[in-house]
Protein backbone atom coordinates (compact mmCIF):
# COMPACT_ATOMS: atom_id res chain seq x y z
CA UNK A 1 0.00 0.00 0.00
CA UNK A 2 2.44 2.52 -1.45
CA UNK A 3 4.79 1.38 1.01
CA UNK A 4 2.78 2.78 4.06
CA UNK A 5 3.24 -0.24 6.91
CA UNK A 6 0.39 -1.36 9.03
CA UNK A 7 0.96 0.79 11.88
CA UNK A 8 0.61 3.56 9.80
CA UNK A 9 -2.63 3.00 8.00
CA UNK A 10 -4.12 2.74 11.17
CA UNK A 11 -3.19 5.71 12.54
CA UNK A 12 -5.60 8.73 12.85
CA UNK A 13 -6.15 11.35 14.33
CA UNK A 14 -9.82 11.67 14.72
CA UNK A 15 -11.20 14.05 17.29
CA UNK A 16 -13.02 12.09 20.68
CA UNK A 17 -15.98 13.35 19.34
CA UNK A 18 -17.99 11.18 16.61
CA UNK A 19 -17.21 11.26 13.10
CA UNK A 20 -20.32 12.08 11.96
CA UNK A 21 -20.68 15.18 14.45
CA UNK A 22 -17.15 16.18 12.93
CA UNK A 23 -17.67 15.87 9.47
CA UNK A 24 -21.34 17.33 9.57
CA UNK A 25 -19.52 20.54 11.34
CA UNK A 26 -16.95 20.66 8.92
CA UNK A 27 -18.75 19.81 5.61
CA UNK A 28 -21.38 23.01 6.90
CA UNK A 29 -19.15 25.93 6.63
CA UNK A 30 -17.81 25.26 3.49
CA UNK A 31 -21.16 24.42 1.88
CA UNK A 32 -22.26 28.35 3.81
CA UNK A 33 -19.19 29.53 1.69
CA UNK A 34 -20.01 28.01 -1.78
CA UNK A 35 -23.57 29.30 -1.11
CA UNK A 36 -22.67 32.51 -0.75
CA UNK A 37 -21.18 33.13 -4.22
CA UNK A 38 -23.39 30.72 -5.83
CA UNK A 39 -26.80 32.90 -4.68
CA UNK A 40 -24.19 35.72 -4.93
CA UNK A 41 -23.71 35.03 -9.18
CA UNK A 42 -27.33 33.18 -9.46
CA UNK A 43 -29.20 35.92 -8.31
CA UNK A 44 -27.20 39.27 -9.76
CA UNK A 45 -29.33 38.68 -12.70
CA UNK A 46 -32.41 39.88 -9.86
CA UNK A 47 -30.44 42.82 -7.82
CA UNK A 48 -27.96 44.15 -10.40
CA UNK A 49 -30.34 47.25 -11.18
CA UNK A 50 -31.35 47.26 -7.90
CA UNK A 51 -28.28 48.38 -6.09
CA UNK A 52 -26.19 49.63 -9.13
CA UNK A 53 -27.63 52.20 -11.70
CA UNK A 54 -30.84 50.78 -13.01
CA UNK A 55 -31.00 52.37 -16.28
CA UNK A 56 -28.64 49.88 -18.04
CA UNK A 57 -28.96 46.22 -17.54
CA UNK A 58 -25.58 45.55 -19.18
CA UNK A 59 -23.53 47.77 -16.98
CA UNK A 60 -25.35 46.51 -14.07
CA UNK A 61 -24.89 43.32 -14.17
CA UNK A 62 -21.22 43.72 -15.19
CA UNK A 63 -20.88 45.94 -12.09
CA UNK A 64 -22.04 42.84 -9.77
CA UNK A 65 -19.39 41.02 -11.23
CA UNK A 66 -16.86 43.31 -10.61
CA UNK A 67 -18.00 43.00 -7.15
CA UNK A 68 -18.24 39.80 -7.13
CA UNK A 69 -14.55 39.94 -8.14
CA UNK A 70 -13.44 42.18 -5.95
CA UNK A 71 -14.50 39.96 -2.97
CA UNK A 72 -12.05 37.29 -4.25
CA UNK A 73 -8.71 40.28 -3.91
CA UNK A 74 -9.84 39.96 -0.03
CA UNK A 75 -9.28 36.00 -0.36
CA UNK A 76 -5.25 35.66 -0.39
CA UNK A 77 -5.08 38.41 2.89
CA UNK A 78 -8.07 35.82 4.08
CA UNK A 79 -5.93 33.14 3.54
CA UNK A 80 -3.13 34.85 5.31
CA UNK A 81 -4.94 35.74 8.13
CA UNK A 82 -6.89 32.36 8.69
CA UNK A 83 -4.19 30.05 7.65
CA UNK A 84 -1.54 31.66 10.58
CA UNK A 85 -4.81 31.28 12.94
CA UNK A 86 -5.29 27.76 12.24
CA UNK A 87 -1.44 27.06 12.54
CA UNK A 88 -1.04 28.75 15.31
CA UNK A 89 -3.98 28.98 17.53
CA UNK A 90 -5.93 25.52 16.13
CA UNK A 91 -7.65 24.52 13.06
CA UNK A 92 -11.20 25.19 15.50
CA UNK A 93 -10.84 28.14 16.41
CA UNK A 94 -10.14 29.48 12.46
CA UNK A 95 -13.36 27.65 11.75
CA UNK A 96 -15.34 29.08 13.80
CA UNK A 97 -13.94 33.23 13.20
CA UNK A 98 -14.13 32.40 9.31
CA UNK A 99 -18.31 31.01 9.69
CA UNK A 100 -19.22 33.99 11.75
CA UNK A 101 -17.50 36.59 9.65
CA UNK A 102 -19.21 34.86 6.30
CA UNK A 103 -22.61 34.95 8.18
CA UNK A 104 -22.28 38.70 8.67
CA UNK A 105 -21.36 39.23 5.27
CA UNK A 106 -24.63 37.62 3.94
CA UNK A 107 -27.07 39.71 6.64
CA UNK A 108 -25.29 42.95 5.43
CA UNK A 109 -26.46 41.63 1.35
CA UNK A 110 -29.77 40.88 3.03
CA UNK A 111 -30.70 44.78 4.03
CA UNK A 112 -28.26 46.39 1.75
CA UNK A 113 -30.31 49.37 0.39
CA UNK A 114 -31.19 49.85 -3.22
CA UNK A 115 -29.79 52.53 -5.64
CA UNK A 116 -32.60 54.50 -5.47
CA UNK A 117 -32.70 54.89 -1.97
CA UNK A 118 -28.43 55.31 -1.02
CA UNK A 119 -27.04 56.09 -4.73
CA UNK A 120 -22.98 54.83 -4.82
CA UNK A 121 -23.81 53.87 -1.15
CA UNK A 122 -25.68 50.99 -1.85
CA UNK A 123 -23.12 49.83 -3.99
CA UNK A 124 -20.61 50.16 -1.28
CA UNK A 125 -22.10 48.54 1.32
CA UNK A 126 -22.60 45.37 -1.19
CA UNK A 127 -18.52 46.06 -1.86
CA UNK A 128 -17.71 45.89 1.83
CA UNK A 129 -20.29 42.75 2.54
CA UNK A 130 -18.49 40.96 0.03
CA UNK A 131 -14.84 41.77 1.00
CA UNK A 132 -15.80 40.57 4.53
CA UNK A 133 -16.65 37.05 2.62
CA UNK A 134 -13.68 37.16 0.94
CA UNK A 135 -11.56 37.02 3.93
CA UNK A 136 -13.58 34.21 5.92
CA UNK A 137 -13.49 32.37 2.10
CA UNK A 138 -10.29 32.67 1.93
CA UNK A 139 -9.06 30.67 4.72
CA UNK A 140 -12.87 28.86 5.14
CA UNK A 141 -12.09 26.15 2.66
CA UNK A 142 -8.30 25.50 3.65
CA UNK A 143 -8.44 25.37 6.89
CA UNK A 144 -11.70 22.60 6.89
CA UNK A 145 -10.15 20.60 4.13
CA UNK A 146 -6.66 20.32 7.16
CA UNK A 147 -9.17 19.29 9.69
CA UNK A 148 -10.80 16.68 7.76
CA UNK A 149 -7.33 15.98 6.06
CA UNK A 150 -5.82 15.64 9.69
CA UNK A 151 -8.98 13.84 11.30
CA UNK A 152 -8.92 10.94 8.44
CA UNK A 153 -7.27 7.75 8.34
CA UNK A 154 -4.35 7.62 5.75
CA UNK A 155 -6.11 5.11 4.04
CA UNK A 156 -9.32 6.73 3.21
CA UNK A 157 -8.19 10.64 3.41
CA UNK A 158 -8.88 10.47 -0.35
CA UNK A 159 -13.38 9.78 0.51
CA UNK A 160 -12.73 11.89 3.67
CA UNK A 161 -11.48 14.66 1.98
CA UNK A 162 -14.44 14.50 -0.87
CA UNK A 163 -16.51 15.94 1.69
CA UNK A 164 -14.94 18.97 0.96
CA UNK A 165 -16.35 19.20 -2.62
CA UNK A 166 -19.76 17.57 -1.55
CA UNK A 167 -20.58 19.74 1.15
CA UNK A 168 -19.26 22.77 -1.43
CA UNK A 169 -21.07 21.31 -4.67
CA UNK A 170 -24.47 20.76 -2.20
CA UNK A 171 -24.31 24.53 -0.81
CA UNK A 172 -24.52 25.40 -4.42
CA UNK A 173 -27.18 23.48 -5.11
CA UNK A 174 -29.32 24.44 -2.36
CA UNK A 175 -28.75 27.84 -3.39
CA UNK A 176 -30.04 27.04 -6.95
CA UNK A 177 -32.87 25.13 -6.15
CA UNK A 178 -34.01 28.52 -4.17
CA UNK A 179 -33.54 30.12 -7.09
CA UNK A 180 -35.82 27.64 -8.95
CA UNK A 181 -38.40 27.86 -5.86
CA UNK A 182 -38.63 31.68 -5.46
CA UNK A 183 -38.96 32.08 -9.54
CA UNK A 184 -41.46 29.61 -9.55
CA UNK A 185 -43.66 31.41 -6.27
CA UNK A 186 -42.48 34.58 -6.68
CA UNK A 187 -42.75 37.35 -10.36
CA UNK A 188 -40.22 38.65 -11.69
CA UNK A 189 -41.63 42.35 -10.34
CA UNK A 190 -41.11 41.06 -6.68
CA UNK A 191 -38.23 38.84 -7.10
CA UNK A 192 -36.15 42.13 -8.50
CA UNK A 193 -37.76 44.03 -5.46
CA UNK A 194 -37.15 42.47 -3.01
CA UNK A 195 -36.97 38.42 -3.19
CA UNK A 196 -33.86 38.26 -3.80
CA UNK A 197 -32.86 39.69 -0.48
CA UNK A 198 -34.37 36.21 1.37
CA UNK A 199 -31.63 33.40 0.68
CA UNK A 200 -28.75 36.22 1.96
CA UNK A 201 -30.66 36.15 4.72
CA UNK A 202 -31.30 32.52 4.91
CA UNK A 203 -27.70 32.22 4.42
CA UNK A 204 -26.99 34.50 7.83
CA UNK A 205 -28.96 31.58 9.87
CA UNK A 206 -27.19 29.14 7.96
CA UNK A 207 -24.28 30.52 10.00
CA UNK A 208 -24.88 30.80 13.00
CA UNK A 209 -26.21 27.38 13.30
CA UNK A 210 -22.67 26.26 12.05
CA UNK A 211 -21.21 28.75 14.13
CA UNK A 212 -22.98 26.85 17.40
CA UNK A 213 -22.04 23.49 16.22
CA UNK A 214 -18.46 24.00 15.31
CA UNK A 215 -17.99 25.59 18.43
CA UNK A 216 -18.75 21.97 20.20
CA UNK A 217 -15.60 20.51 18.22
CA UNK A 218 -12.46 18.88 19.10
CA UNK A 219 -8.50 20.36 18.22
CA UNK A 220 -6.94 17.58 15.70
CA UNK A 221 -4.70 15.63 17.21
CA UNK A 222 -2.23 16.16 14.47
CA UNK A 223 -2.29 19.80 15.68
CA UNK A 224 -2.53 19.34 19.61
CA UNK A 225 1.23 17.14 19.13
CA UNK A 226 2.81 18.79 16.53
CA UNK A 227 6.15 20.00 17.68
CA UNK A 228 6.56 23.77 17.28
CA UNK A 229 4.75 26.62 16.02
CA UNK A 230 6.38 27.85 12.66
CA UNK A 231 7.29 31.08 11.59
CA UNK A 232 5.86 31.60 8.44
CA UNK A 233 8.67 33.30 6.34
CA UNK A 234 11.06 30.93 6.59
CA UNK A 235 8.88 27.88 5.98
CA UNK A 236 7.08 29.02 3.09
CA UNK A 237 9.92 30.29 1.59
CA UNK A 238 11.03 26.52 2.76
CA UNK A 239 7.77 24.91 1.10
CA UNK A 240 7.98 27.46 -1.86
CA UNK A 241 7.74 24.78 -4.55
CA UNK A 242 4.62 22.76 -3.03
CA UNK A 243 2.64 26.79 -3.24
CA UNK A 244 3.60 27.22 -6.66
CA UNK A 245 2.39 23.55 -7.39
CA UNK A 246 -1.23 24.33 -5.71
CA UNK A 247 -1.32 27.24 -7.63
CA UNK A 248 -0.78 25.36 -10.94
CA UNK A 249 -3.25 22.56 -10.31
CA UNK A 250 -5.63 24.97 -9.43
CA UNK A 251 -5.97 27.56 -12.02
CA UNK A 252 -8.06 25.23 -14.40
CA UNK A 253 -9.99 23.47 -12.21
CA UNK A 254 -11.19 26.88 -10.87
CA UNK A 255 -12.16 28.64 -13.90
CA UNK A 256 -13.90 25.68 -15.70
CA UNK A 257 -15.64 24.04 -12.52
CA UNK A 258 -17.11 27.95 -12.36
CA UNK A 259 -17.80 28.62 -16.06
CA UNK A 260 -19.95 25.26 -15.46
CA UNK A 261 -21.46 24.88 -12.08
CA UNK A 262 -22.72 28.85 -11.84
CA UNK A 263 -21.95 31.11 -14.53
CA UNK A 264 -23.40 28.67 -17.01
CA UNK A 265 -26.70 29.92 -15.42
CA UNK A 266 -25.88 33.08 -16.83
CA UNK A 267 -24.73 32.58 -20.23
CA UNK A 268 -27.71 30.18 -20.78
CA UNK A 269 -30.15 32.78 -20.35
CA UNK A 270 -28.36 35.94 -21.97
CA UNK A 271 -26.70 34.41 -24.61
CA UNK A 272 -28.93 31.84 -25.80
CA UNK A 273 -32.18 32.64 -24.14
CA UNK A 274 -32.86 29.73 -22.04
CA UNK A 275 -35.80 30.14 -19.34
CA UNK A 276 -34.32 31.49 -16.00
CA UNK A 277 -36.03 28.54 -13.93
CA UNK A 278 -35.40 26.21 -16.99
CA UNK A 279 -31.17 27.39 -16.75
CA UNK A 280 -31.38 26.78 -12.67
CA UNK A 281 -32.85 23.57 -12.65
CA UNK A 282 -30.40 22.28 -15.17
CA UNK A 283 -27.67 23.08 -13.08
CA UNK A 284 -29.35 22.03 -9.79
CA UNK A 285 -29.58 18.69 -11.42
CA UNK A 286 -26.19 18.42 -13.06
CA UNK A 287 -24.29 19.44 -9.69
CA UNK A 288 -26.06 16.48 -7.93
CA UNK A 289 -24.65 14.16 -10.50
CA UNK A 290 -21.65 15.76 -9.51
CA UNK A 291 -22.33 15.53 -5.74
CA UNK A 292 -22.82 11.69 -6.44
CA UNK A 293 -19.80 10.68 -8.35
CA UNK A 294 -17.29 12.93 -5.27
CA UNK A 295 -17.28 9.94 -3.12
CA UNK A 296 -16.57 7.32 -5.93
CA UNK A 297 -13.49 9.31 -6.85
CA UNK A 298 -12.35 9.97 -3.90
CA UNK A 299 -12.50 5.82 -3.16
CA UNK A 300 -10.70 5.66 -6.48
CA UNK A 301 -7.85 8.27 -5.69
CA UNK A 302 -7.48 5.57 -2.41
CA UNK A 303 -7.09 2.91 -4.46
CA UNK A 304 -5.39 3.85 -7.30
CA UNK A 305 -3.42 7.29 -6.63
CA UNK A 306 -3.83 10.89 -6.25
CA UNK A 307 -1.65 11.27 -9.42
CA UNK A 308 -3.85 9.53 -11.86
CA UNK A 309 -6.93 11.08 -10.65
CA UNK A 310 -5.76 14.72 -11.09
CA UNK A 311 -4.81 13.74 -14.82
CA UNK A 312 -8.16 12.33 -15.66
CA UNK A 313 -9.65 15.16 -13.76
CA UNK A 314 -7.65 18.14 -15.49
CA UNK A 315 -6.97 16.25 -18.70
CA UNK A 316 -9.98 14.35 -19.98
CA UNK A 317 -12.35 18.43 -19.85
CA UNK A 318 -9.87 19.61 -22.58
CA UNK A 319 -10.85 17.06 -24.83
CA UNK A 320 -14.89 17.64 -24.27
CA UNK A 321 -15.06 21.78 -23.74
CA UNK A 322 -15.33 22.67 -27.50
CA UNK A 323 -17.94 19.63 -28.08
CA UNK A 324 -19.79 20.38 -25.37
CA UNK A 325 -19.82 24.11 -25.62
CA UNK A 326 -21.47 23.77 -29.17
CA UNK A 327 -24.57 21.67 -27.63
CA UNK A 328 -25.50 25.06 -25.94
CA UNK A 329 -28.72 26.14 -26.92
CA UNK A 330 -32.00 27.47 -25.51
CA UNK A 331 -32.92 23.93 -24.22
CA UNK A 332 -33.08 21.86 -20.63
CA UNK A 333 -31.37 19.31 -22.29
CA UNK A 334 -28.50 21.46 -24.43
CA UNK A 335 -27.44 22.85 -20.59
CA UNK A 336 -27.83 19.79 -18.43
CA UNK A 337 -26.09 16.77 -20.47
CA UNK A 338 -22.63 18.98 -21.58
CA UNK A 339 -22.76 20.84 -17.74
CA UNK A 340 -23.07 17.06 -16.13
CA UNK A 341 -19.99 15.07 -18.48
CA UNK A 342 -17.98 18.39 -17.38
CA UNK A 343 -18.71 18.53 -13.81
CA UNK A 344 -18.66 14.63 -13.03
CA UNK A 345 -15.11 13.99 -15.30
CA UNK A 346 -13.88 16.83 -13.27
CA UNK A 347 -14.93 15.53 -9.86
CA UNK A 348 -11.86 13.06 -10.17
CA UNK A 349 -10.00 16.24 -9.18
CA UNK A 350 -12.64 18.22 -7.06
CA UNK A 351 -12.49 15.25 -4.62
CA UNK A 352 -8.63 14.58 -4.39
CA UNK A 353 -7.50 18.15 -4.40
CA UNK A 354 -7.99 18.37 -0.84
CA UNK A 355 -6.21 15.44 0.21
CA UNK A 356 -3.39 15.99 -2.29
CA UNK A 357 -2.68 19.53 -0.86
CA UNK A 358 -2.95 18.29 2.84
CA UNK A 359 -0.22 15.81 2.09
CA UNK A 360 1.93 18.54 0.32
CA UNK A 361 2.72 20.31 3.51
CA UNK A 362 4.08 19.52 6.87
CA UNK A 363 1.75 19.90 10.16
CA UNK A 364 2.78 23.38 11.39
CA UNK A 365 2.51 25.14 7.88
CA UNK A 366 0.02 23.15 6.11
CA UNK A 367 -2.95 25.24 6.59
CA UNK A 368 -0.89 28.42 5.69
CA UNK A 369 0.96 27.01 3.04
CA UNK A 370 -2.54 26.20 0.97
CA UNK A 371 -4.40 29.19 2.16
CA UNK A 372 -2.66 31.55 0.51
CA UNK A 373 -1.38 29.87 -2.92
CA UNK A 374 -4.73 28.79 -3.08
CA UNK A 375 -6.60 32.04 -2.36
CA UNK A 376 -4.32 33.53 -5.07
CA UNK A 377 -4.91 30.79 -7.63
CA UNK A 378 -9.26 31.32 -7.32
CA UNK A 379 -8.56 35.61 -7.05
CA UNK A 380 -6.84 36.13 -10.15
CA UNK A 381 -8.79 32.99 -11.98
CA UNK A 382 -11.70 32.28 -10.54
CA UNK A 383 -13.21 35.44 -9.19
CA UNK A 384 -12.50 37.11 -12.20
CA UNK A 385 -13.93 34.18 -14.10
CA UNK A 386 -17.49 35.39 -14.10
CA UNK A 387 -17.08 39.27 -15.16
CA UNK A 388 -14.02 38.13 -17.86
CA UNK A 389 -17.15 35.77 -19.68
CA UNK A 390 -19.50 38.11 -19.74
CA UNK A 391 -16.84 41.04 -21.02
CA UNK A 392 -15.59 38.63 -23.47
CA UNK A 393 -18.75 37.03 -24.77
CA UNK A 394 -19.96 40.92 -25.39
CA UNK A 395 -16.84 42.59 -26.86
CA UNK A 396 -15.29 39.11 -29.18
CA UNK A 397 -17.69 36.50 -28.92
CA UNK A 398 -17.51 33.19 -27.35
CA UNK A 399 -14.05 31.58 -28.47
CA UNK A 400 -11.71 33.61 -27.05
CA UNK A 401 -12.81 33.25 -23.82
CA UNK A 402 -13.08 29.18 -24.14
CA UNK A 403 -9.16 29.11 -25.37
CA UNK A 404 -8.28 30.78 -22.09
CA UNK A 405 -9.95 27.99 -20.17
CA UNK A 406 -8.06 25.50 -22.09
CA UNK A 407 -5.14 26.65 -22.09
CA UNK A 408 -5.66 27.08 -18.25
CA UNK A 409 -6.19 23.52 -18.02
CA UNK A 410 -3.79 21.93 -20.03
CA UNK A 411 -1.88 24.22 -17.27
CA UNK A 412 -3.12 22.52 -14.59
CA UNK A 413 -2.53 18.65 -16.79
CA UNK A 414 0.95 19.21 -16.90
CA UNK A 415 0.93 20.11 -13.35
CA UNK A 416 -0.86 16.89 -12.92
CA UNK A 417 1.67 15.00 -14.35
CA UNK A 418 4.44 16.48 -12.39
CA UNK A 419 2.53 15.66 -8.97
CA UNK A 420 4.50 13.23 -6.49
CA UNK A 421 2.26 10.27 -5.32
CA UNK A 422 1.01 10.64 -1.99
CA UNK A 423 -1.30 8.54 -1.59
CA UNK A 424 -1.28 6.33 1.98
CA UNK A 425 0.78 9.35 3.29
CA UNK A 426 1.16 9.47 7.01
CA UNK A 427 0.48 13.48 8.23
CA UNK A 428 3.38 14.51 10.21
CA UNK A 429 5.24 17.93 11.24
């Protein structure tokens, strides 16, 4: 078993506390996190002329995004900050400060006021609610994926850690079936009014019920024994070479897992003229094929390798983006079948990435050390992901911007390739 011995396989470092209880706490702040900037990008399509100037749709909307961008430059100083809390003061406590910060952030969305009420105010306020996600964000998702990472036995880290992606992946979902609820119960007049405001604010309860139960968790035991606290400098100049690596695998995975799983919602509607509910449901339904297939590769990544799973992850979308992308049309179907081969083929990496950059890094940097390479990686690509689309699709059409995904992702293949396996690794410091 990759040369792991007995003794080692068995080792864990699970909290006293039961699994489930752990994993359940875990799994609910990053789902709060994916939420937020799935409702975030579902429902600009509602608020856009609301808080921003409502006399063009166009700039509206493409003011959201910037916003929406903007809230990912807060990520890497998120990172920073989260990642030295978690290495330092415990992998709970950052858990807990990153949930609460995210919950404010969707209460302030919630009552933001509209344009014609506050002017540039309104728009500010939405600025500041979404920098204050992008910090929690930013170190939200890295420092969950260490506890879990930490928490798991070597020998199934790979399913353990697909919790990441199925808790994210079913936050998004639950934010899109809203969308299909409230545009089903609610017209258009009210949902651009004010119906939009309710799942921000379902989202602030949301998080402060995960605020209460990750406040009954355990420290990892990984943590509570490792031998020193770091100082941060010195070992990420040390680990320099694993950072640049999460980077790399992350910069494709990032933009296309986004062009598919939310702004596809988009581009269905204002490009081809898909139904609004017709475009949500479509992606509810292809992201719990995708929720499905997270545990099966993450078994598979146990069995066969980290490595191989990345490739086929990474590799295997380059091949499908320009057939799929021409299926596009105004249909359930032309959405649904090329957003599910995408999202499932790429689950291969969506459930290993977690375990693969928790067995990067050592114990005392290993939160840190992903946090910020990572927060970096999803700022400059993924953030910006939404508003560069929409820009591009308007000023050049659609094939420039689909040749920057690929070439983002054969990126992220060769990166693949390069990967060390790791699979069986025991965590250490």
């Amino acid at each position: 078993m990759n040369d792991v011995t007995e003794r080692e396989v068995e080792t864990t470092s699970v909290p006293p506390r039961s699994t489930k209880q752990m994993l359940v706490a875990s799994g609910m702040g990053n789902a709060l996190e994916w939420y937020d900037w799935g409702i975030y990008s579902s429902f600009a399509i509602y608020f856009a002329t609301e808080v921003f100037n409502p006399g063009d749709k166009v700039a509206s909307l493409l003011g959201a995004m910037a916003v929406f961008a903007v809230g990912f430059v807060a990520r890497p100083v998120g990172g920073w900050i989260f990642g030295w809390m978690a290495d330092h003061l415990g992998r709970r406590l950052s858990m807990i400060t990153t949930v609460g910060l995210a919950s404010l952030g969707s209460l302030l969305i919630a009552v933001v006021p509209t344009h014609a009420t506050a002017g540039i105010w309104a728009a500010l306020i939405l600025l500041v609610a979404r920098l204050m996600q992008g910090l929690a964000h930013g170190g939200e998702m890295p420092t969950a994926q260490t506890y879990i990472a930490e928490a798991a036995p070597p020998q199934r880290r790979g399913l353990w850690s697909s919790l990441i992606y199925v808790s994210g992946t079913s936050g998004i979902v639950i934010g899109l079936i809203m969308g299909v609820v409230l545009d089903a119960l609610l017209p258009a007049q009210i949902m651009a009014a004010w119906g939009w405001r309710i799942p921000f604010a379902i989202g602030a309860v949301l998080g402060v019920c995960t605020l209460i139960a990750r406040s009954r968790l355990d420290e990892t035991e990984t943590f509570q024994k490792a031998a020193d606290k770091p100082r941060m400098w010195p070992e990420i100049r040390r680990n320099w070479r694993s950072a640049l690596q999460v980077i790399l695998l992350g910069v494709g995975g990032t933009v296309c897992y986004y062009v598919w799983s939310v702004s596809a919602v988009q581009q269905a509607v204002l490009i081809h003229g898909m139904a609004q509910g017709t475009a949500l449901l479509a992606s509810v339904l292809a992201n719990v094929l995708l929720i499905i297939s997270l545990p099966f590769w993450g078994k598979f990544s146990d069995r066969f390798g980290r490595r191989p799973a990345m490739i086929i992850g990474h590799g295997v979308p380059i091949l499908l983006y320009i057939p799929l992308e021409s299926v596009l049309g105004s249909s359930f179907w032309s959405l649904f079948i090329p957003a599910s081969i995408i999202l499932v083929t790429m689950g291969s990496v969506l459930s290993t990435t977690p375990a693969v950059f928790a067995e990067m890094f050592p114990t005392r940097v290993r939160t840190i050390g992903v946090a910020v390479p990572y927060s970096i990686s999803v700022a400059l690509f993924g953030g910006t992901a939404p508003y560069l689309q929409a820009w591009m699709n308007s000023e050049f059409g659609e094939i420039p911007f689909i040749v920057y995904v690929m070439v983002l992702m054969v990126i992220s293949t060769v990166a693949s390739f390069k990967l060390i396996e790791t699979r069986g690794k025991v965590l250490t410091d």
